[in-house]
Protein backbone atom coordinates (compact mmCIF):
# COMPACT_ATOMS: atom_id res chain seq x y z
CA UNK A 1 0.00 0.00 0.00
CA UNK A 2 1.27 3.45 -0.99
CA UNK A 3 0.50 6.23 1.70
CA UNK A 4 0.94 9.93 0.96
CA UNK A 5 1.66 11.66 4.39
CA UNK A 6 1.70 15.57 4.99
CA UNK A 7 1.30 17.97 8.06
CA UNK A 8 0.77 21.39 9.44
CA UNK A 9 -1.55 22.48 6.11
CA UNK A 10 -3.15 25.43 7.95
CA UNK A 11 -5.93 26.30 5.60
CA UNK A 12 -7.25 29.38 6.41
CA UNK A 13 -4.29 31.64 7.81
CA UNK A 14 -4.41 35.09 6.76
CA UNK A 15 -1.09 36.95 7.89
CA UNK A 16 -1.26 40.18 8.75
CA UNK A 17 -0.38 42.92 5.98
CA UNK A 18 -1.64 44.55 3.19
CA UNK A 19 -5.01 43.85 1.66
CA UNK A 20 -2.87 41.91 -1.55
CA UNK A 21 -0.43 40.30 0.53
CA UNK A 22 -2.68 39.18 3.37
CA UNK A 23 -5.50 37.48 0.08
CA UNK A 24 -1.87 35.94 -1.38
CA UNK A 25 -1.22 34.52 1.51
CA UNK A 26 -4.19 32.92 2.32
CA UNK A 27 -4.83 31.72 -0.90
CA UNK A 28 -0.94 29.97 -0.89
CA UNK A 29 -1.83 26.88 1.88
CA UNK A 30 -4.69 26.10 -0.22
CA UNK A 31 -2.28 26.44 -3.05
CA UNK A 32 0.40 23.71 -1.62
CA UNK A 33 -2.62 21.38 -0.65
CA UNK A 34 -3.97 21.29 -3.61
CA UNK A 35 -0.77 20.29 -5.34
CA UNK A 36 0.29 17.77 -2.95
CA UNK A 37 -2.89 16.21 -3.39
CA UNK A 38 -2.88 16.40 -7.26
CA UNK A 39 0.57 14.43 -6.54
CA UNK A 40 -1.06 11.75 -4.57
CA UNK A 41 -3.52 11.26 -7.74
CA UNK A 42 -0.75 11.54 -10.39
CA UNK A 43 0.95 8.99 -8.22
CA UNK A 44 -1.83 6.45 -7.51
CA UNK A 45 -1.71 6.33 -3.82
CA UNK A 46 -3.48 4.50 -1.57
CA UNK A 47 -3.92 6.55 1.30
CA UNK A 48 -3.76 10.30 2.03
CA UNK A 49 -2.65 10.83 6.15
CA UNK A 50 -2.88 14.71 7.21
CA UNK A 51 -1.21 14.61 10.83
CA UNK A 52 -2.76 17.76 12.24
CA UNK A 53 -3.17 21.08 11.93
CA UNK A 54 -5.42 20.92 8.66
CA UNK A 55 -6.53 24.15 9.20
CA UNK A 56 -4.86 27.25 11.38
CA UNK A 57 -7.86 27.92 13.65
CA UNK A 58 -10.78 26.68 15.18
CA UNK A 59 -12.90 29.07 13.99
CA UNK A 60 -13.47 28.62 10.18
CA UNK A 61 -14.76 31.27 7.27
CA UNK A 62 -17.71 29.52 4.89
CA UNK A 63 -14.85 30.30 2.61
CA UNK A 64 -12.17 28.10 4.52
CA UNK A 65 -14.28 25.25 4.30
CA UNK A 66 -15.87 25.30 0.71
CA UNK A 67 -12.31 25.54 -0.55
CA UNK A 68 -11.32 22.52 1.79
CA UNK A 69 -14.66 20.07 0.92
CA UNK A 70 -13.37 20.87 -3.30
CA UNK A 71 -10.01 19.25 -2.52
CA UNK A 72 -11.27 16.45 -0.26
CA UNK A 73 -14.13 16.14 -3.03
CA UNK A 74 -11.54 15.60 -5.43
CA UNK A 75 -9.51 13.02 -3.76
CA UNK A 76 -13.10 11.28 -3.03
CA UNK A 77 -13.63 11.25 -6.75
CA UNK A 78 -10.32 9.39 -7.18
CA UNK A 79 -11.03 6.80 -4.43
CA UNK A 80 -8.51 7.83 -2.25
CA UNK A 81 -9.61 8.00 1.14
CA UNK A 82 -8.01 10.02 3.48
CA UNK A 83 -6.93 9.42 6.79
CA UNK A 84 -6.95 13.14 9.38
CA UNK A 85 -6.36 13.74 12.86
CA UNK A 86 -6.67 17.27 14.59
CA UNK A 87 -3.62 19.34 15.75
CA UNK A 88 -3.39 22.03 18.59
CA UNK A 89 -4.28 24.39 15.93
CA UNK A 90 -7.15 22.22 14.69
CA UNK A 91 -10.34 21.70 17.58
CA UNK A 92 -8.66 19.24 20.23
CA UNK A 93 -11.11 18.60 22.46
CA UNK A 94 -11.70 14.96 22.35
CA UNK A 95 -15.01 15.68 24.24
CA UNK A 96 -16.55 18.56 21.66
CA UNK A 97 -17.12 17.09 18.74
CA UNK A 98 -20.00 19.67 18.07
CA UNK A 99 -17.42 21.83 16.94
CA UNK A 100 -14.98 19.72 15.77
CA UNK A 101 -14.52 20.64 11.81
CA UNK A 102 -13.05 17.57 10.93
CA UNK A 103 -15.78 16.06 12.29
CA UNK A 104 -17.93 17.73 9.98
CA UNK A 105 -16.05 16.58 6.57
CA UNK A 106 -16.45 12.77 8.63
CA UNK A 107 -20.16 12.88 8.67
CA UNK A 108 -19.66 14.20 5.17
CA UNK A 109 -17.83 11.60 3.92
CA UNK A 110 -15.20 13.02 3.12
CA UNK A 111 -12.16 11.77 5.57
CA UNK A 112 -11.45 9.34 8.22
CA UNK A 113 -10.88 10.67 11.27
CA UNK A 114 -8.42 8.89 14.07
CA UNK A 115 -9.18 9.70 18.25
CA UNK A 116 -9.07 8.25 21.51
CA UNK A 117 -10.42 8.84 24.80
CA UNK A 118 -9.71 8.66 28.52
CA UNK A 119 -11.60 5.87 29.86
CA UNK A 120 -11.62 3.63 32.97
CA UNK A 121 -8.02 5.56 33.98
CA UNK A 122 -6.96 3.91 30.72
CA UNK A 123 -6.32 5.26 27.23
CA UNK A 124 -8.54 3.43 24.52
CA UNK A 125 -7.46 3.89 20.63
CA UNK A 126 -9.48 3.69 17.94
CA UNK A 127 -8.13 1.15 15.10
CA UNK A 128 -9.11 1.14 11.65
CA UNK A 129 -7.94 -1.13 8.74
CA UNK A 130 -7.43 -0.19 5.39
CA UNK A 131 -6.39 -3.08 3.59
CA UNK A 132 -4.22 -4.96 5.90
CA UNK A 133 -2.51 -2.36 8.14
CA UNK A 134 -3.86 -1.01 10.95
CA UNK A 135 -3.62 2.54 11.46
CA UNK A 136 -4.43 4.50 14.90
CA UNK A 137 -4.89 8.00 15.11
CA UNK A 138 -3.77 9.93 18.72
CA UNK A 139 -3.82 13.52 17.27
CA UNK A 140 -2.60 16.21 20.01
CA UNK A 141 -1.90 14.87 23.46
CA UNK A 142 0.14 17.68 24.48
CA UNK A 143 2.27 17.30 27.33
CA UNK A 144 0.69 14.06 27.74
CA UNK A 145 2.08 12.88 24.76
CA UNK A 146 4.62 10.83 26.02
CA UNK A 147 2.58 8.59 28.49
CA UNK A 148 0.12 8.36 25.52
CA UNK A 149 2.37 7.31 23.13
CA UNK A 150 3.93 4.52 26.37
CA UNK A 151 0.19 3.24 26.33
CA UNK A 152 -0.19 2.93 22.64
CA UNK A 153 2.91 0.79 21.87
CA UNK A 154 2.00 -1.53 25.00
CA UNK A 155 -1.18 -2.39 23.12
CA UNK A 156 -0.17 -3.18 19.60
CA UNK A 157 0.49 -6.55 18.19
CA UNK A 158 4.00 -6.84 16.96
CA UNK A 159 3.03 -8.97 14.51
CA UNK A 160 0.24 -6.89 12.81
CA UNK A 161 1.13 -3.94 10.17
CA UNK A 162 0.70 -0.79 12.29
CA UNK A 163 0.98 3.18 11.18
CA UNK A 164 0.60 5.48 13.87
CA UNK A 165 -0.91 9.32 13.24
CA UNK A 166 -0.19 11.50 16.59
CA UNK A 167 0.51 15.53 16.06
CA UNK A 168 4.23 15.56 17.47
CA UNK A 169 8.22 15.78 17.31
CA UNK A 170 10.82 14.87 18.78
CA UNK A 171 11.68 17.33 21.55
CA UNK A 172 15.79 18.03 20.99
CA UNK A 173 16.63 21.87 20.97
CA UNK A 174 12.47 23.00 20.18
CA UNK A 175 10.87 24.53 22.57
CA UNK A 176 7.17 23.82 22.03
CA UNK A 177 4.38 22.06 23.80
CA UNK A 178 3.59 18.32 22.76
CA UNK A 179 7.22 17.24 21.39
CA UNK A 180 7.70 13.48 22.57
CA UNK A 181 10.80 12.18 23.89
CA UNK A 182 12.94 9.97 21.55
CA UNK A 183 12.75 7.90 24.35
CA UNK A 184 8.84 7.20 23.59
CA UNK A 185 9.50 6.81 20.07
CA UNK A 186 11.90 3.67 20.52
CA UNK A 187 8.65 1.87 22.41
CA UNK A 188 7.21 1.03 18.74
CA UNK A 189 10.09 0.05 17.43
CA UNK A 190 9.74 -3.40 15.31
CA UNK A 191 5.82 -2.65 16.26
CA UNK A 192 5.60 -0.60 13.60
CA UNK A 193 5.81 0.15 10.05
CA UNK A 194 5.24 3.93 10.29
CA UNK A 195 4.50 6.43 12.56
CA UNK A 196 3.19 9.99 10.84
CA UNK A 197 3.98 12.16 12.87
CA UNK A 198 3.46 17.02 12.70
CA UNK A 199 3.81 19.84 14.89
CA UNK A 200 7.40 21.31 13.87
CA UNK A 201 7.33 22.77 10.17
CA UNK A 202 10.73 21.38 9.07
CA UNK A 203 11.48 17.43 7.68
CA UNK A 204 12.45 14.98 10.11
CA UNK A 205 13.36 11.04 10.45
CA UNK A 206 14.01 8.96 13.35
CA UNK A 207 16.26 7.09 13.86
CA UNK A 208 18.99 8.09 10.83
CA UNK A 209 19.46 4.49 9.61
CA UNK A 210 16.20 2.38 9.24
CA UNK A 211 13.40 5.30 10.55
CA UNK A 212 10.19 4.91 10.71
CA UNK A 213 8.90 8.16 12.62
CA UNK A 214 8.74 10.62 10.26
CA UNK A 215 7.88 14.98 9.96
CA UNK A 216 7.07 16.23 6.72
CA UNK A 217 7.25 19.60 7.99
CA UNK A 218 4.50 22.44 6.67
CA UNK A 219 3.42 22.65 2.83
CA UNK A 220 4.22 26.63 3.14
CA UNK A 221 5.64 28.98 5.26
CA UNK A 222 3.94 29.41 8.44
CA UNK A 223 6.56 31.19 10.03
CA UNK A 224 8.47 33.03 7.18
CA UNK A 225 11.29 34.24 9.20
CA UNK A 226 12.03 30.96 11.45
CA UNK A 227 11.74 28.43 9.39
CA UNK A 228 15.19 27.16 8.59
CA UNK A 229 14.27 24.72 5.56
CA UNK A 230 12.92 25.88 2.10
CA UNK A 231 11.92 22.08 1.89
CA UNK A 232 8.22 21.53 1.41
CA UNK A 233 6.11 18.69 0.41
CA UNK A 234 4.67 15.18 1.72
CA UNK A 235 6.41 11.99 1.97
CA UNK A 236 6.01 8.75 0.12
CA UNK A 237 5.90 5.49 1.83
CA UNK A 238 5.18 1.85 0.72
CA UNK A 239 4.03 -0.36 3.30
CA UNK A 240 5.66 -3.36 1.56
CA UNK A 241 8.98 -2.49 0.39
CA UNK A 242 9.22 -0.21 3.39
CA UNK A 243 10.91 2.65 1.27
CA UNK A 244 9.82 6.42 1.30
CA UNK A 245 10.57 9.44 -1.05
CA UNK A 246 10.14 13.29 -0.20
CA UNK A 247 7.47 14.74 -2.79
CA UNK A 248 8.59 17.97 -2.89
CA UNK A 249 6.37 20.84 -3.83
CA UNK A 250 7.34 24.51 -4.66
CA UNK A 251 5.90 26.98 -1.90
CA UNK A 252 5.88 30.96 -2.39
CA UNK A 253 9.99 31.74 -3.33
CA UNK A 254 11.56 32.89 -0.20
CA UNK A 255 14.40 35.24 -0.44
CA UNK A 256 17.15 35.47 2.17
CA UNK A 257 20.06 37.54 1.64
CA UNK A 258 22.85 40.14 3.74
CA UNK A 259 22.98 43.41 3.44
CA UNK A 260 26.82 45.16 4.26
CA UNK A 261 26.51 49.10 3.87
CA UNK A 262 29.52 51.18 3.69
CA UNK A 263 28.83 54.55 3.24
CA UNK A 264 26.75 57.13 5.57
CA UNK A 265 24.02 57.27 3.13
CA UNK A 266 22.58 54.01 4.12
CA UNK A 267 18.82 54.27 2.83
CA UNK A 268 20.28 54.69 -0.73
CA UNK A 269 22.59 52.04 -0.81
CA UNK A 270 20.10 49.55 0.17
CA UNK A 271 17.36 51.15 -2.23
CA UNK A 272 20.39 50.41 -5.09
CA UNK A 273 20.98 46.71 -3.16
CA UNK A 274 17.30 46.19 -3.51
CA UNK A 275 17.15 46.85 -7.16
CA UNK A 276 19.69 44.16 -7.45
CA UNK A 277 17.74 41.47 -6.74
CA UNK A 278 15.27 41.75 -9.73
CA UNK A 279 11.85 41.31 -7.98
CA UNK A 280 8.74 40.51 -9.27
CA UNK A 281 6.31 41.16 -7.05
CA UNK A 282 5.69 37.82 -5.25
CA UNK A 283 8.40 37.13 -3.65
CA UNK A 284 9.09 36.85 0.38
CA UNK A 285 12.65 38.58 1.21
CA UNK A 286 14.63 38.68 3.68
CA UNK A 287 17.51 40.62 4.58
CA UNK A 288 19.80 40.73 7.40
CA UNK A 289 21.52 43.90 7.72
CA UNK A 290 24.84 44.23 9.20
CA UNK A 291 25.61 46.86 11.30
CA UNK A 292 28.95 48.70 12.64
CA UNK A 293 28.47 51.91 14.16
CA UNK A 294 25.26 51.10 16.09
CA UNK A 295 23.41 53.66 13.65
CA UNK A 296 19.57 53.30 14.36
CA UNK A 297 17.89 51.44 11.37
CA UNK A 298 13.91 51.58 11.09
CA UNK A 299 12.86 48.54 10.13
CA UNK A 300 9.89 49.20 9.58
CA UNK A 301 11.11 52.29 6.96
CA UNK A 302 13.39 49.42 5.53
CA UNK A 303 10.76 47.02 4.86
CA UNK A 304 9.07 49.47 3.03
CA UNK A 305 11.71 49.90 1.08
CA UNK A 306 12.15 46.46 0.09
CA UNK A 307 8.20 46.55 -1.01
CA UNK A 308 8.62 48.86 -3.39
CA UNK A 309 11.23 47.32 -5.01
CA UNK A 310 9.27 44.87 -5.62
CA UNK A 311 8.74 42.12 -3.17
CA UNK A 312 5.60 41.15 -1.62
CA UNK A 313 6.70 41.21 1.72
CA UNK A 314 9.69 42.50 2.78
CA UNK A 315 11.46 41.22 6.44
CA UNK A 316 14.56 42.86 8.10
CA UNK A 317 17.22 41.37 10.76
CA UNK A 318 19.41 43.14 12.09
CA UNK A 319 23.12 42.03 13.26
CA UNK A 320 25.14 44.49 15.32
CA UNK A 321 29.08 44.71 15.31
CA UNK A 322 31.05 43.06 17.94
CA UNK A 323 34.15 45.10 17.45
CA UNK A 324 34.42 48.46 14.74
CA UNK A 325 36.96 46.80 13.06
CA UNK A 326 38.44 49.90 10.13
CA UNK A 327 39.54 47.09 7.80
CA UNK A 328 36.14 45.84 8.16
CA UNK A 329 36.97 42.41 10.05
CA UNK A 330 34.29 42.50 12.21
CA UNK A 331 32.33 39.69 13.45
CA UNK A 332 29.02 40.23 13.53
CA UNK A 333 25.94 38.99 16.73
CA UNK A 334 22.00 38.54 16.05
CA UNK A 335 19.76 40.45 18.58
CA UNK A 336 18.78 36.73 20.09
CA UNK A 337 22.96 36.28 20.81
CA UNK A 338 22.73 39.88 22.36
CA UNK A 339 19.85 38.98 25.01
CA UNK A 340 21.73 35.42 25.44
CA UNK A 341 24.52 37.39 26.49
CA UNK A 342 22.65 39.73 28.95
CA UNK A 343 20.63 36.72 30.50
CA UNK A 344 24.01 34.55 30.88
CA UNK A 345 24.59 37.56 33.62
CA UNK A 346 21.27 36.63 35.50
CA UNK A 347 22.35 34.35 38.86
CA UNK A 348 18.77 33.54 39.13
CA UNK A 349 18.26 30.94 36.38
CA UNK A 350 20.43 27.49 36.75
CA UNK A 351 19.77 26.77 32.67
CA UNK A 352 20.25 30.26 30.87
CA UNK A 353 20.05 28.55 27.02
CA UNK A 354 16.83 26.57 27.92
CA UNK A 355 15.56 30.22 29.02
CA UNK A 356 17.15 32.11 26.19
CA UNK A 357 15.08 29.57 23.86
CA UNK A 358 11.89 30.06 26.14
CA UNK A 359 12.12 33.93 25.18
CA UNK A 360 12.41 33.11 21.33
CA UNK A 361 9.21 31.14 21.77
CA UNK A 362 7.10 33.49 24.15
CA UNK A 363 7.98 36.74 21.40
CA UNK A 364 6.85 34.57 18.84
CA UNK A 365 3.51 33.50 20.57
CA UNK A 366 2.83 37.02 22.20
CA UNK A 367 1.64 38.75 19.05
CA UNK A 368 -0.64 35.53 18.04
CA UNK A 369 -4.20 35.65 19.81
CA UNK A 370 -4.41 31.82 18.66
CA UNK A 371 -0.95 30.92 20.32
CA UNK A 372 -2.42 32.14 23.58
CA UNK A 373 -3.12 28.82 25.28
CA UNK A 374 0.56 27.57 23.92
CA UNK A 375 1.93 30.95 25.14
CA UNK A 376 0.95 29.85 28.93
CA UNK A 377 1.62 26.20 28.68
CA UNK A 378 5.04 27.16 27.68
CA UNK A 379 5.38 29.10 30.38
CA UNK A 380 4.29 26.80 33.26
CA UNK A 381 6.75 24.42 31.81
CA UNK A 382 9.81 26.90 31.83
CA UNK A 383 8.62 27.74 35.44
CA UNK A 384 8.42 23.71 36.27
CA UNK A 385 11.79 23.49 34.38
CA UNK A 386 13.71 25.95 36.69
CA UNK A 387 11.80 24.84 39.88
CA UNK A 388 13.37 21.11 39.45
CA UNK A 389 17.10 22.19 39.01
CA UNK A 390 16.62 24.07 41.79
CA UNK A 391 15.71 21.09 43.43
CA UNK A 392 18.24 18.81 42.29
């Protein structure tokens, strides 16, 4: 059986920005859906598994959902059924299925949707067979992931076919809610041929040599400025030959280049640097901007400037000077090394990276209404953090 597996589609987001940008936008996830789904037809699949986040809030436009039903229709229409569970950004309440949207396109026919419940102090997993693997869906435990994921792999038959769906990562350097612990992951090992996994927007395999827990990462960019990887697509995987491919699909083009001025006039010479890059219109760009004499930049003046050069959307970083070198040796530090520096200083805090990472996260959350709930979880578990190496 041939499975197509994608994540983190977030159908429905509508950055914030310009009336043309902000309709671009939005119309781009549908955009890299539709295209990875055309894929799974082109390429015969079996099975389409969306491991959370199918759309980016709970709260869905008509327009949101007619545009999702067309490309579920579609894959219906090919007889390729499709396999969904919900993500933190998707309803998660097991309990509320009244307003569960996914449960909607269910009833319509349209997916299959994978859950399980707390009952008798036990978790209880729903199994469904499509051909002969079994495939359980777990979507979002959050930080309960790990003893979910424990309970699962106690319960499955070793020598059944089993794919897992759960909305996680592996933890490592991330600091976000409801990233397991490798040390979950190696419970279903030789219990199962595949476990689709979401949450972090980048591609990921576990182990290195023989995985079978696997990220696809996001379709688009979700996070323009901190996503590392311009990789985007689903992945491929054959449930008899055990091999898997990256179908790679081509989101919006994302620009990122560095910008070195050298004379006073610096507005000028980066209108001229701008005009260098040819733009079209539609592009995402950013630039970092090096700076040695702790002049005052606007970014906000400088993103404008990059706009009507012609980019879509323009982004600036800014990287200050450690030493004024004349003959222009100097090394240059981000704003996030600068507070890493000042918070190395602070006696109070045993782990100062862990809480140089927390502040990455909580500026990135603070400005997102939806990321509210993640914002506090986060926090509780920073405060949890410090309170047990103070205890050790």
């Amino acid at each position: 059986m041939k499975i197509l597996h994608c994540s983190d589609i977030h159908l429905g987001k509508r950055p914030f920005g310009t009336k043309e940008f902000s309709q671009k936008r939005y119309l781009d996830f549908f955009y890299a859906f539709e295209t990875l789904i055309d894929e799974a037809i082109r390429k015969k699949v079996d099975l389409v598994i969306v491991a959370g986040d199918l759309f980016d809030k709970k709260e869905l436009t008509p327009d949101v959902l007619q545009k999702c039903e067309k490309i579920f229709i579609k894959l219906k229409n090919n007889n390729i059924p499709a396999f969904i569970i919900e993500g933190n950004h998707d309803n998660n309440n097991n309990n509320d299925l009244i307003n569960s949207w996914t449960h909607y396109l269910e009833d319509k026919k349209l997916i299959i949707r994978g859950d399980y419940r707390f009952e008798d102090n036990n978790f209880k997993f729903d199994k469904f067979q499509i051909n002969d693997v079994n495939i359980y869906g777990i979507g979002y435990p959050g930080f309960a992931v790990d003893e979910v994921l424990t309970q699962l792999s106690q319960q499955l038959n070793p020598l059944e076919k089993n794919i897992v769906v759960v909305h996680t990562a592996l933890g490592g350097g991330e600091y976000l809610p409801g990233l397991a612990n490798s040390s979950s992951i190696k419970e279903f090992k030789d219990k199962v041929l595949y476990i689709a996994g979401g949450h972090l927007h980048s591609f990921q395999v576990y182990p290195k040599e023989n995985p079978y827990f696997f990220i696809p990462g996001s379709l688009e960019y979700w996070n323009v400025l901190n996503e590392k990887s311009d990789k985007k697509g689903g992945i491929l995987f054959d449930t008899d030959t055990k091999e898997y491919e990256f179908v790679q699909i081509s989101p919006r083009k994302r620009i990122k280049t560095i910008f070195n001025p050298t004379s006073s006039e610096i507005e000028e010479e980066f209108s001229k640097f701008c005009e260098n890059l040819h733009l079209t219109g539609e592009e995402l760009v950013i630039v970092t901007i090096n700076i040695t004499d702790n002049k005052y930049i606007n970014t906000t003046e400088f993103e404008k400037i990059i706009e009507k050069k012609g980019a879509l959307k323009g982004y600036i970083q800014l990287n200050y000077a450690e030493n004024n070198d004349l003959n222009n040796n100097n090394t240059y530090t981000s704003i996030k090394a600068i507070e890493k520096n000042i918070i190395s200083s602070w006696e109070q805090f045993k782990n100062k990276d862990s809480i140089c990472n927390y502040l990455q996260k909580f500026k990135e959350y603070s400005g997102d209404k939806e990321r509210q709930d993640d914002f506090f979880t986060l926090f509780d578990n920073m405060l949890e953090e410090e309170i047990s190496n103070e205890n050790k």
